[in-house]
ModelCIF file with pLDDT and N, C-alpha, C, O atoms, coordinates in Angstrom:
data_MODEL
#
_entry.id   MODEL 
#
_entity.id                         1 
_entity.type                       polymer 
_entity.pdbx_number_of_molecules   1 
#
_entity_poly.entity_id                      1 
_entity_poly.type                           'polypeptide(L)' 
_entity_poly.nstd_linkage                   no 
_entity_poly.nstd_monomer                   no 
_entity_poly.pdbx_seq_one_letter_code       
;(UNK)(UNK)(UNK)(UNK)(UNK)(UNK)(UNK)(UNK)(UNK)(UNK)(UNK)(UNK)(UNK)(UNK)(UNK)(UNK)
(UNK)(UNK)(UNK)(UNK)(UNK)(UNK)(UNK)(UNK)(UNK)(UNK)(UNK)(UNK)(UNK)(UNK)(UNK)(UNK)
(UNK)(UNK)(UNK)(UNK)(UNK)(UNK)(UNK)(UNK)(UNK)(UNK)(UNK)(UNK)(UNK)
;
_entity_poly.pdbx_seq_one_letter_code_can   XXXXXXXXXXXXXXXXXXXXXXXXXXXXXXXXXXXXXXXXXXXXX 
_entity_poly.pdbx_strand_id                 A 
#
loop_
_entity_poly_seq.entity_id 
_entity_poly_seq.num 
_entity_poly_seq.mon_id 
_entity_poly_seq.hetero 
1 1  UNK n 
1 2  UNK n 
1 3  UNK n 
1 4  UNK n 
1 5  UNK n 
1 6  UNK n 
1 7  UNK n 
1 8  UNK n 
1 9  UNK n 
1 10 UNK n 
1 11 UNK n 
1 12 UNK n 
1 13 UNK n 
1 14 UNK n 
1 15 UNK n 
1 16 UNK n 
1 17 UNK n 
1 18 UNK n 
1 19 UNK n 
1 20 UNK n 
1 21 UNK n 
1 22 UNK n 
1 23 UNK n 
1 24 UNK n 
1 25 UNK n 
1 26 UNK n 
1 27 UNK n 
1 28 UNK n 
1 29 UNK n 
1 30 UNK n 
1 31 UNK n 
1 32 UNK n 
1 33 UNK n 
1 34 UNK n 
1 35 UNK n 
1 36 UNK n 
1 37 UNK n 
1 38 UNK n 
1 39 UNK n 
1 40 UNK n 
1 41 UNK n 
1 42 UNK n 
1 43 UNK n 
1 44 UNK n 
1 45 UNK n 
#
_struct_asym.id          A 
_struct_asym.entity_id   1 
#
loop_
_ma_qa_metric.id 
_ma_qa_metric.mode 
_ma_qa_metric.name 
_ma_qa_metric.software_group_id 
_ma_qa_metric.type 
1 global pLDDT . pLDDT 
2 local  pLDDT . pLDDT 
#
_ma_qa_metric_global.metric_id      1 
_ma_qa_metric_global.metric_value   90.38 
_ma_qa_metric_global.model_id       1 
_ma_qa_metric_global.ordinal_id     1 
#
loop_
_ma_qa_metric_local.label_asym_id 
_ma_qa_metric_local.label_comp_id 
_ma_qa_metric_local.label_seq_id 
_ma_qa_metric_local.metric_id 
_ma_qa_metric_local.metric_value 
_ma_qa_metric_local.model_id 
_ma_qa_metric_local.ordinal_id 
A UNK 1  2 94.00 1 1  
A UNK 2  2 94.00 1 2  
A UNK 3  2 92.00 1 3  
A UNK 4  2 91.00 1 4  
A UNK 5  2 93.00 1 5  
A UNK 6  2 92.00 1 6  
A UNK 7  2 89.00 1 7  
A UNK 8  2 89.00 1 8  
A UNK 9  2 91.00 1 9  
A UNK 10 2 87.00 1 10 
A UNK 11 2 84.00 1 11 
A UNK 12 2 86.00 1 12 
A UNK 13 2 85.00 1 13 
A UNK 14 2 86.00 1 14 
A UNK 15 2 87.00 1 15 
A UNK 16 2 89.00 1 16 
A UNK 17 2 86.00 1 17 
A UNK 18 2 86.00 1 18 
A UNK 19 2 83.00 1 19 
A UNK 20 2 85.00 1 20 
A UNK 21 2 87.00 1 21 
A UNK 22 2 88.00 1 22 
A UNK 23 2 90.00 1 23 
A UNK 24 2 89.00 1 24 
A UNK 25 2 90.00 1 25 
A UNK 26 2 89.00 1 26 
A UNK 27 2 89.00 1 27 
A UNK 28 2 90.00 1 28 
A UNK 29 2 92.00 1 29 
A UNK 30 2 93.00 1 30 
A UNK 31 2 94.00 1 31 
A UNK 32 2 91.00 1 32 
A UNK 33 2 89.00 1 33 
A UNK 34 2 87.00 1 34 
A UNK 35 2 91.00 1 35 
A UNK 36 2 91.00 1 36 
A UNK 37 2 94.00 1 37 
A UNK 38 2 94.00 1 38 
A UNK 39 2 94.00 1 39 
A UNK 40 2 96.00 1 40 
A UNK 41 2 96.00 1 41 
A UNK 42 2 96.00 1 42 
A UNK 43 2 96.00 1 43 
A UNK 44 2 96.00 1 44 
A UNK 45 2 96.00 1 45 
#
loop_
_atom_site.group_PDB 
_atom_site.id 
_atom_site.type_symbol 
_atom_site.label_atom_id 
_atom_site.label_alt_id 
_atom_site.label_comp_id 
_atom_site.label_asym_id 
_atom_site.label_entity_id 
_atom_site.label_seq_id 
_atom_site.pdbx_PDB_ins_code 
_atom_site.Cartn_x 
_atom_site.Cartn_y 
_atom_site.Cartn_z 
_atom_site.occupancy 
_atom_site.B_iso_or_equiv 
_atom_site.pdbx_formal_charge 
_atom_site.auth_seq_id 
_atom_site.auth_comp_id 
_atom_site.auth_asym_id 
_atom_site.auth_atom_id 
_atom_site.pdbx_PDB_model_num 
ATOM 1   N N  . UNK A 1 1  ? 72.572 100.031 52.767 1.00 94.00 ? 1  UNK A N  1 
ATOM 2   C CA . UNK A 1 1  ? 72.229 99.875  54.182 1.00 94.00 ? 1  UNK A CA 1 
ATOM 3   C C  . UNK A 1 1  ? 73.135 98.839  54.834 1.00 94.00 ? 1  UNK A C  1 
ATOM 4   O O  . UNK A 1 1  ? 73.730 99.138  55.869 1.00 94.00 ? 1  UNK A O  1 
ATOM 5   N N  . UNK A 1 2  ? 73.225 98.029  54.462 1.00 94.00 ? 2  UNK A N  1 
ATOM 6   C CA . UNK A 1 2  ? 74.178 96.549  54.762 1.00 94.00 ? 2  UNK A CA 1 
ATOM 7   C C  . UNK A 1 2  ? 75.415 97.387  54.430 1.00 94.00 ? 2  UNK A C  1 
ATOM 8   O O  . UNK A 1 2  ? 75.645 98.070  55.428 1.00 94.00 ? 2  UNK A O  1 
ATOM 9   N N  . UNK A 1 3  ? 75.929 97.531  53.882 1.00 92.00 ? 3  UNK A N  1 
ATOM 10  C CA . UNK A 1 3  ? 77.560 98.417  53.682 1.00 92.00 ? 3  UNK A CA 1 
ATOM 11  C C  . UNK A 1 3  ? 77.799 99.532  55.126 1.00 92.00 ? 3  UNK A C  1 
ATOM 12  O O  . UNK A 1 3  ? 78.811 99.472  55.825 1.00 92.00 ? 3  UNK A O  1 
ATOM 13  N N  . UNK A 1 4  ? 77.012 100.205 55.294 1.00 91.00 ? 4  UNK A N  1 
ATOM 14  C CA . UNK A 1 4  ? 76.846 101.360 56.396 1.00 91.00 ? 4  UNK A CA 1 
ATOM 15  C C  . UNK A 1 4  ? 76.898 100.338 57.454 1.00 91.00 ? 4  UNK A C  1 
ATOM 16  O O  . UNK A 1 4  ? 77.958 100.220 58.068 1.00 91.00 ? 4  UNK A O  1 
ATOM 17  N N  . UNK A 1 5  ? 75.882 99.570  57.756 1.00 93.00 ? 5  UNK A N  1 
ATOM 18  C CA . UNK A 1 5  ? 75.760 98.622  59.117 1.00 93.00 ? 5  UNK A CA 1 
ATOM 19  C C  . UNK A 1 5  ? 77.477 98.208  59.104 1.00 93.00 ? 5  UNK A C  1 
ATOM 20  O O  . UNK A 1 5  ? 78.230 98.389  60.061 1.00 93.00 ? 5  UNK A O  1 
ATOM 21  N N  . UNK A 1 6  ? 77.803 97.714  57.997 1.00 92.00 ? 6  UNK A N  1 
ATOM 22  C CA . UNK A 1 6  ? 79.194 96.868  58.487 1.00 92.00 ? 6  UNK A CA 1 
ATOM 23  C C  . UNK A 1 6  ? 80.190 97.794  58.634 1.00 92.00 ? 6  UNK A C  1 
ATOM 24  O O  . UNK A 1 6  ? 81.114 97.248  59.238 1.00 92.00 ? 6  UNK A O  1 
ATOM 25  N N  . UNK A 1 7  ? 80.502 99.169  58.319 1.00 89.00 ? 7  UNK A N  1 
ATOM 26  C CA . UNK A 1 7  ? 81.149 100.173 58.924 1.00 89.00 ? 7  UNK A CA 1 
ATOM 27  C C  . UNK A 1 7  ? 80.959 100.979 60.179 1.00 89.00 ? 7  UNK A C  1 
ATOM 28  O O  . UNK A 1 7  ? 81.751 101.778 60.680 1.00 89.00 ? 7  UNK A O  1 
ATOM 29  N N  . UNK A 1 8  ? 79.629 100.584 60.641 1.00 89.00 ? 8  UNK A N  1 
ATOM 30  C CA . UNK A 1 8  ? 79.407 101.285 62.213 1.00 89.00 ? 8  UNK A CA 1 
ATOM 31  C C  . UNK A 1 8  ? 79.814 100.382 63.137 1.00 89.00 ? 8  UNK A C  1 
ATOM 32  O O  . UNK A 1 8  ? 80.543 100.591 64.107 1.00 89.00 ? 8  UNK A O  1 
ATOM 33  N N  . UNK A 1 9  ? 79.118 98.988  62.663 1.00 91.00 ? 9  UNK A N  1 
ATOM 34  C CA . UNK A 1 9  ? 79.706 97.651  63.604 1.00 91.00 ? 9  UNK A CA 1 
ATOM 35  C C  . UNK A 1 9  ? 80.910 97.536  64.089 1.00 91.00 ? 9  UNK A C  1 
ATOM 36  O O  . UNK A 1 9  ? 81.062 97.308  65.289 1.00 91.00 ? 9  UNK A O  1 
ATOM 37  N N  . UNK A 1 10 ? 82.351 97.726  62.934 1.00 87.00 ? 10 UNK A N  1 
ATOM 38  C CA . UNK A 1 10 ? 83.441 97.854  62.789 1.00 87.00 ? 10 UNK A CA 1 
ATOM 39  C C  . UNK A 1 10 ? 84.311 98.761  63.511 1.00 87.00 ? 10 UNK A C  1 
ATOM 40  O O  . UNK A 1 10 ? 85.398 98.494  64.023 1.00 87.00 ? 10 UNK A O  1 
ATOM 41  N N  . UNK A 1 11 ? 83.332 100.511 63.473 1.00 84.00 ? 11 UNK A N  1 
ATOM 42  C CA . UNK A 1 11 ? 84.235 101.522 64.594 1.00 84.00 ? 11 UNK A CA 1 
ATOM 43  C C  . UNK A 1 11 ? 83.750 101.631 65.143 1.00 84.00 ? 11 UNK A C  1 
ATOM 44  O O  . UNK A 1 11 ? 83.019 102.592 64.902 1.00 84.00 ? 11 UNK A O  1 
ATOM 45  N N  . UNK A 1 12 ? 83.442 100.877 66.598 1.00 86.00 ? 12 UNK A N  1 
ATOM 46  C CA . UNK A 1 12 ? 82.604 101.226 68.346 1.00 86.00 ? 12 UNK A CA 1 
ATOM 47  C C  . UNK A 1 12 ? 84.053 101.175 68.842 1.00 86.00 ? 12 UNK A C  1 
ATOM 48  O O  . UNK A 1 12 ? 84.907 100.289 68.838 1.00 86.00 ? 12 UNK A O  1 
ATOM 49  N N  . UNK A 1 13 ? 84.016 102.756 69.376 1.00 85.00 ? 13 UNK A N  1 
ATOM 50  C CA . UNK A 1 13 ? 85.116 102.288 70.283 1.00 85.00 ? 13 UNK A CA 1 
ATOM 51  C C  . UNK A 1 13 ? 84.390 103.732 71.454 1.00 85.00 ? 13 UNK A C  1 
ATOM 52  O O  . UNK A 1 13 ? 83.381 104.421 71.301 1.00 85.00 ? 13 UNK A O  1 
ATOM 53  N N  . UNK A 1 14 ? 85.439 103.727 72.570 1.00 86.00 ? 14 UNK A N  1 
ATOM 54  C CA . UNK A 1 14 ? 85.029 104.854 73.534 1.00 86.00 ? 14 UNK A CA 1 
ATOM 55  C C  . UNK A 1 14 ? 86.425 104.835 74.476 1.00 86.00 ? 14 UNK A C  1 
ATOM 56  O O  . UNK A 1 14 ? 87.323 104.009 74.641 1.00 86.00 ? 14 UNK A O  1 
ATOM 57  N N  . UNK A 1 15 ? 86.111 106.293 75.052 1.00 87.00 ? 15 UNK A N  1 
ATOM 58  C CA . UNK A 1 15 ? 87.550 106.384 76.310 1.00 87.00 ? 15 UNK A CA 1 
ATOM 59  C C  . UNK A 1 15 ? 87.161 106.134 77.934 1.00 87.00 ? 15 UNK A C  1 
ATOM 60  O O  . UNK A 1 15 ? 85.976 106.213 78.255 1.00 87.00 ? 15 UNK A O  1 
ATOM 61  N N  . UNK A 1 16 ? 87.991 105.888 78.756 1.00 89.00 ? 16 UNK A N  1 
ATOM 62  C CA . UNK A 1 16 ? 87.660 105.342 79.689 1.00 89.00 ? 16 UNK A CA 1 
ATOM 63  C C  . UNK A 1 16 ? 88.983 106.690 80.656 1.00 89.00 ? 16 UNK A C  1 
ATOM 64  O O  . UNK A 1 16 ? 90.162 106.880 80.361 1.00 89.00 ? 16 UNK A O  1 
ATOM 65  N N  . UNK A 1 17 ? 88.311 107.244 81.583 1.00 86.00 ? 17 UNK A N  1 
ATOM 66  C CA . UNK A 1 17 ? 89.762 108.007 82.487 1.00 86.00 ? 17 UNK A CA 1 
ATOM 67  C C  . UNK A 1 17 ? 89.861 107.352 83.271 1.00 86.00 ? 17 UNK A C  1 
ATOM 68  O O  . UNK A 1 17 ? 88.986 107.359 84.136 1.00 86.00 ? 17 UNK A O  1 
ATOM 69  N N  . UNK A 1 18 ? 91.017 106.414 83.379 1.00 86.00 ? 18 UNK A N  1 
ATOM 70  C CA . UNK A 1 18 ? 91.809 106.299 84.328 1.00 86.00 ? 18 UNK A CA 1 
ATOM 71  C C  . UNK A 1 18 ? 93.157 107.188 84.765 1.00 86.00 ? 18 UNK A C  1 
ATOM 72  O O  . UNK A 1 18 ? 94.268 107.351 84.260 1.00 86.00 ? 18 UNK A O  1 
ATOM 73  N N  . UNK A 1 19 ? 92.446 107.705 86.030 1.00 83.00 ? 19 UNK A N  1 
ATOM 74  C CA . UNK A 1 19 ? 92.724 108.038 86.617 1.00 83.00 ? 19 UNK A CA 1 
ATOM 75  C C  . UNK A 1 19 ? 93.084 109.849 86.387 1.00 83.00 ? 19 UNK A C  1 
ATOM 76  O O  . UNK A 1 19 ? 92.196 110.654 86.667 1.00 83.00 ? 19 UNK A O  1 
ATOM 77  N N  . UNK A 1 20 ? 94.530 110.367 85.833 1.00 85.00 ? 20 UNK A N  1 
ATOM 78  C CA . UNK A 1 20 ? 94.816 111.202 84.940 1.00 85.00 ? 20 UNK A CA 1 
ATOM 79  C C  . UNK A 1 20 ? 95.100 110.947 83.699 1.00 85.00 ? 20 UNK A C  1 
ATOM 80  O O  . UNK A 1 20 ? 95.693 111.785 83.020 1.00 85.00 ? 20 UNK A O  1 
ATOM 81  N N  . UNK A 1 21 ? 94.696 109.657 83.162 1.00 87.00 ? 21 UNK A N  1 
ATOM 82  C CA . UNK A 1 21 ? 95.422 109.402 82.097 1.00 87.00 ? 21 UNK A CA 1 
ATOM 83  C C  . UNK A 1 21 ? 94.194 108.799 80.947 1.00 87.00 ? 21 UNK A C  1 
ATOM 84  O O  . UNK A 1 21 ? 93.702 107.713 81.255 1.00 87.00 ? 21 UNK A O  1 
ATOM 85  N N  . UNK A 1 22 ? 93.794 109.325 79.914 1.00 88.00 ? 22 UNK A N  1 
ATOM 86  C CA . UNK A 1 22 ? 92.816 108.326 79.450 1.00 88.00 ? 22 UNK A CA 1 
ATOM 87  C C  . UNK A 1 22 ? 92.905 107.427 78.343 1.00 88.00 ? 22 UNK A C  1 
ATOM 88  O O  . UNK A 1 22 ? 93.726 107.766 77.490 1.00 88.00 ? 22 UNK A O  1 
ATOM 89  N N  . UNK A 1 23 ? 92.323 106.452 78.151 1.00 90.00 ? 23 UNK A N  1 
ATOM 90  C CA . UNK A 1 23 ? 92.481 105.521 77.538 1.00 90.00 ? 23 UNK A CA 1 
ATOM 91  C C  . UNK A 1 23 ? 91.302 104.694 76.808 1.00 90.00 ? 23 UNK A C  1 
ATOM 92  O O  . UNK A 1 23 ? 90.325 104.158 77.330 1.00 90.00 ? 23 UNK A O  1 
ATOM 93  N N  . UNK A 1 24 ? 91.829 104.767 74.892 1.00 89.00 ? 24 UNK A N  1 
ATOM 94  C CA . UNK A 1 24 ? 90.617 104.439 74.181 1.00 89.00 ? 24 UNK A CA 1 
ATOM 95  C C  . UNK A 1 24 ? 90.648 102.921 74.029 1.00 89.00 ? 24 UNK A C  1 
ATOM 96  O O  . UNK A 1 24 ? 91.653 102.218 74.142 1.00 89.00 ? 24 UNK A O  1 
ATOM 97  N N  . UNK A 1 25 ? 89.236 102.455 73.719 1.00 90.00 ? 25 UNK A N  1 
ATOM 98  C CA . UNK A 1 25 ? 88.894 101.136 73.427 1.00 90.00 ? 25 UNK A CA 1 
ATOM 99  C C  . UNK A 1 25 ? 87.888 101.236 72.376 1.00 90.00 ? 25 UNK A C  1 
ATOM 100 O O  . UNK A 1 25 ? 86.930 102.004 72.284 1.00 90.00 ? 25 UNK A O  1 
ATOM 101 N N  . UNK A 1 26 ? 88.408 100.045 71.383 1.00 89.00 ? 26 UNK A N  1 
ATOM 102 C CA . UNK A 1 26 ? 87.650 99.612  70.420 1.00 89.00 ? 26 UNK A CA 1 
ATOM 103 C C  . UNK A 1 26 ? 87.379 98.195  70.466 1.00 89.00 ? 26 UNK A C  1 
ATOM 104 O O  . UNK A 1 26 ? 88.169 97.280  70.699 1.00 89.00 ? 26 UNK A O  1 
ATOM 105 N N  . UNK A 1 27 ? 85.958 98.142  70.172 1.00 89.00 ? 27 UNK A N  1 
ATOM 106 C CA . UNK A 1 27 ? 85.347 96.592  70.121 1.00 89.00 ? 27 UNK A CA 1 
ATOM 107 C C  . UNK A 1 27 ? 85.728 95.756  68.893 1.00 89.00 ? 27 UNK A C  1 
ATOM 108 O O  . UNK A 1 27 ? 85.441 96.159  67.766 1.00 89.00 ? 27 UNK A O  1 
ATOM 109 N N  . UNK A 1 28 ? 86.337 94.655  69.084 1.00 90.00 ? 28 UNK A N  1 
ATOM 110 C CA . UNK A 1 28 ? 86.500 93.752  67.562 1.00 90.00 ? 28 UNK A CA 1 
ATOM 111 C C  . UNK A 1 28 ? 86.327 92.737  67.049 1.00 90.00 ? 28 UNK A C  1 
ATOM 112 O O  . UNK A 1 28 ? 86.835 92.263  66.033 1.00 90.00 ? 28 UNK A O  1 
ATOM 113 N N  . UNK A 1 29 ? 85.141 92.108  68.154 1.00 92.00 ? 29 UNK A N  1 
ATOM 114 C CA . UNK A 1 29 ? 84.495 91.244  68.027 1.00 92.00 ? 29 UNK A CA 1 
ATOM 115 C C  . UNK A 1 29 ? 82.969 91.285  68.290 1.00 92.00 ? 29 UNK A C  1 
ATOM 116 O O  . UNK A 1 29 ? 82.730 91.615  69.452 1.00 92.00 ? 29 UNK A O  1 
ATOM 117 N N  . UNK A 1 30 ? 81.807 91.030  67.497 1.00 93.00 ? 30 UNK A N  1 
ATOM 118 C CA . UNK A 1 30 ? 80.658 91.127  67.978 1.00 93.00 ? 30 UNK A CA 1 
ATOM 119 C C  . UNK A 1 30 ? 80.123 92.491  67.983 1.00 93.00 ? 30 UNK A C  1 
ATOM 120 O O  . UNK A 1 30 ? 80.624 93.319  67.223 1.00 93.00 ? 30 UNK A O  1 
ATOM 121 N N  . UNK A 1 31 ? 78.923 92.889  68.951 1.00 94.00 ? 31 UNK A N  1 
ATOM 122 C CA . UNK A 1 31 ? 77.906 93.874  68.836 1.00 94.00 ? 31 UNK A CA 1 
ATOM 123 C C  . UNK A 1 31 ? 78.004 94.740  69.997 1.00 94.00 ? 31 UNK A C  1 
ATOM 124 O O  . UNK A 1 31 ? 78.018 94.200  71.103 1.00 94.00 ? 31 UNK A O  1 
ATOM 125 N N  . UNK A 1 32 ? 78.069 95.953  69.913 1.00 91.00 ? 32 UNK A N  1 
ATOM 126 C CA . UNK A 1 32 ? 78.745 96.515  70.706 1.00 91.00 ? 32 UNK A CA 1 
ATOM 127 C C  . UNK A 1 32 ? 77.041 96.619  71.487 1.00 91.00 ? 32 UNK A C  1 
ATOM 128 O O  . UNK A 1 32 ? 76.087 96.449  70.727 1.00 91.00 ? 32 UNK A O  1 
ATOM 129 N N  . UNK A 1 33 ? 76.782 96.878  72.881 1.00 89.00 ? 33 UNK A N  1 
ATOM 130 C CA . UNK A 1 33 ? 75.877 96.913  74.046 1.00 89.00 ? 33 UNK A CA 1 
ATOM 131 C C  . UNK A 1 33 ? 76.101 98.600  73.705 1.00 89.00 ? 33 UNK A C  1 
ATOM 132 O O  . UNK A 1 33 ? 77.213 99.129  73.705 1.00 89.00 ? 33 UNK A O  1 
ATOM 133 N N  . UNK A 1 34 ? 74.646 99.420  73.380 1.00 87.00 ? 34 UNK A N  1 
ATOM 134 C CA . UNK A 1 34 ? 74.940 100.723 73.549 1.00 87.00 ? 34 UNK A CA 1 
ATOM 135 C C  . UNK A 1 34 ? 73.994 101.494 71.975 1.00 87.00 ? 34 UNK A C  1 
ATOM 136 O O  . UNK A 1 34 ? 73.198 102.422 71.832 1.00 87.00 ? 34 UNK A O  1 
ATOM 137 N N  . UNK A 1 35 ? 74.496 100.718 71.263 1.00 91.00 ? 35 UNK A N  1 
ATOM 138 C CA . UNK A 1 35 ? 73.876 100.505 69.511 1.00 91.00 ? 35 UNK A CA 1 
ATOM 139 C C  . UNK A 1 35 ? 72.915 100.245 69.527 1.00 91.00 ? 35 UNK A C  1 
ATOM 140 O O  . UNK A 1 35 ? 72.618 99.222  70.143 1.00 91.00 ? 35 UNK A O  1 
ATOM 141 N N  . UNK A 1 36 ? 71.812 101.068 68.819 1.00 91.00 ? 36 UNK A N  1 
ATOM 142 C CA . UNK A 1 36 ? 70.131 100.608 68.768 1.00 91.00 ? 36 UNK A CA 1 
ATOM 143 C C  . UNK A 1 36 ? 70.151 99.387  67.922 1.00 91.00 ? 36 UNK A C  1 
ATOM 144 O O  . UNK A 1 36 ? 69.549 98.344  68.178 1.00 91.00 ? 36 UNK A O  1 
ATOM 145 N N  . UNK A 1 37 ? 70.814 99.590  67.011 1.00 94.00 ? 37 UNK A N  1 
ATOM 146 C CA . UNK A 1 37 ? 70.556 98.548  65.996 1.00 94.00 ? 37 UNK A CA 1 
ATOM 147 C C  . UNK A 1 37 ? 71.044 96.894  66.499 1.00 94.00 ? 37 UNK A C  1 
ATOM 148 O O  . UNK A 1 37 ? 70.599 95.853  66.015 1.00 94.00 ? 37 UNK A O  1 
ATOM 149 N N  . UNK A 1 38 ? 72.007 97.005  67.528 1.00 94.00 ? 38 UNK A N  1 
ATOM 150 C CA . UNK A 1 38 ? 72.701 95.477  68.132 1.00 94.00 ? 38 UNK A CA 1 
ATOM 151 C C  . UNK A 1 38 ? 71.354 94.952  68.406 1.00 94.00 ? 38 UNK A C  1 
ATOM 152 O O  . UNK A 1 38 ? 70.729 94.416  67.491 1.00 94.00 ? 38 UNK A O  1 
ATOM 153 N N  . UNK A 1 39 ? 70.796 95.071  69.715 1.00 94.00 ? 39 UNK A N  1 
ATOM 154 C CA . UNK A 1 39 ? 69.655 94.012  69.420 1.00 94.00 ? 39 UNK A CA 1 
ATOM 155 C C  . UNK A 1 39 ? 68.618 93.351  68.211 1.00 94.00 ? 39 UNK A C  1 
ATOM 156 O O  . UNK A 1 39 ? 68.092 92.239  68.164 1.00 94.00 ? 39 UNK A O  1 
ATOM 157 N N  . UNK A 1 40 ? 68.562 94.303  67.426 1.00 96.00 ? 40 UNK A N  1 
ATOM 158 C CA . UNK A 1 40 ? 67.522 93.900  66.142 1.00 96.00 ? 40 UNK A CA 1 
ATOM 159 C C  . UNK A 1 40 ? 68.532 92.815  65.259 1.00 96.00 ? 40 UNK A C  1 
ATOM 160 O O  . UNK A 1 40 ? 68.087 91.808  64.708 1.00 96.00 ? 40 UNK A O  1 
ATOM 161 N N  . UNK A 1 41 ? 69.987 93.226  65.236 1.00 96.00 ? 41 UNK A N  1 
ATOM 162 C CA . UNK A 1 41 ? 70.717 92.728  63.929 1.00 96.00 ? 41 UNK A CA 1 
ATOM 163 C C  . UNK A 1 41 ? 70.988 91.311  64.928 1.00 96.00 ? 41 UNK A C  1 
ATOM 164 O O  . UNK A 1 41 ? 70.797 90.176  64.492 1.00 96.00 ? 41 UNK A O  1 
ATOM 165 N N  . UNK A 1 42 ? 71.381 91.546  66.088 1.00 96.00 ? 42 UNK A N  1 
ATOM 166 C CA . UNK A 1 42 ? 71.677 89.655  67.046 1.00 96.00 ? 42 UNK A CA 1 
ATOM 167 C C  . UNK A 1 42 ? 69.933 89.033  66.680 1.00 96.00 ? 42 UNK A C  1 
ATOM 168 O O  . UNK A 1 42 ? 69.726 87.855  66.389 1.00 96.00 ? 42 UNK A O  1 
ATOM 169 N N  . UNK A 1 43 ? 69.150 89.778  66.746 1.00 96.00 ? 43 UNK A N  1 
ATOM 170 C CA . UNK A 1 43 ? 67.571 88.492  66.704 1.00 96.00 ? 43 UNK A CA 1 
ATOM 171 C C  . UNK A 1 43 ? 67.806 88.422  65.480 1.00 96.00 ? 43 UNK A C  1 
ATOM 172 O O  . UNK A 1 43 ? 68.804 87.742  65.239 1.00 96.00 ? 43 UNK A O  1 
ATOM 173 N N  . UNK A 1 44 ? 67.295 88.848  64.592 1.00 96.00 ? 44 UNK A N  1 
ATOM 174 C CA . UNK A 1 44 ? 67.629 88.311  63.284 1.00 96.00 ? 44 UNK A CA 1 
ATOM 175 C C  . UNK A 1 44 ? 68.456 87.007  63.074 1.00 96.00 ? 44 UNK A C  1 
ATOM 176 O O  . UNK A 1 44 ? 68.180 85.829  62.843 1.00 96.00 ? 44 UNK A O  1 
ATOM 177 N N  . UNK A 1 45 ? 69.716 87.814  63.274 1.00 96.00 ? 45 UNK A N  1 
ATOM 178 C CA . UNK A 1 45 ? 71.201 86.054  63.242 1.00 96.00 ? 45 UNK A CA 1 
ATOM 179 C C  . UNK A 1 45 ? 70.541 85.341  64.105 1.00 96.00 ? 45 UNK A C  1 
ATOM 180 O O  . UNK A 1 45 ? 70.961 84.234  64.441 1.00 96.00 ? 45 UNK A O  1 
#
């Protein structure tokens, strides 16, 4: 369970269109806003 958590944490990413052109983002710090599990795993820490 802890192994899985630290591989989902790791790939949050998503695309954003600007404009005609789109463009991906990945998070690489912290808890991504969007994840059921971010709030439970931040109260805990």
């Amino acid at each position: 369970v802890a192994d899985l958590l630290n591989i989902s944490i790791q790939n949050c990413h998503a695309v954003i269109q600007d404009g005609d052109k789109e463009r991906w983002f990945r998070q690489t710090t912290g808890l991504a806003m969007g994840k059921s599990y971010s709030p439970v795993v931040a109260d805990l820490y």
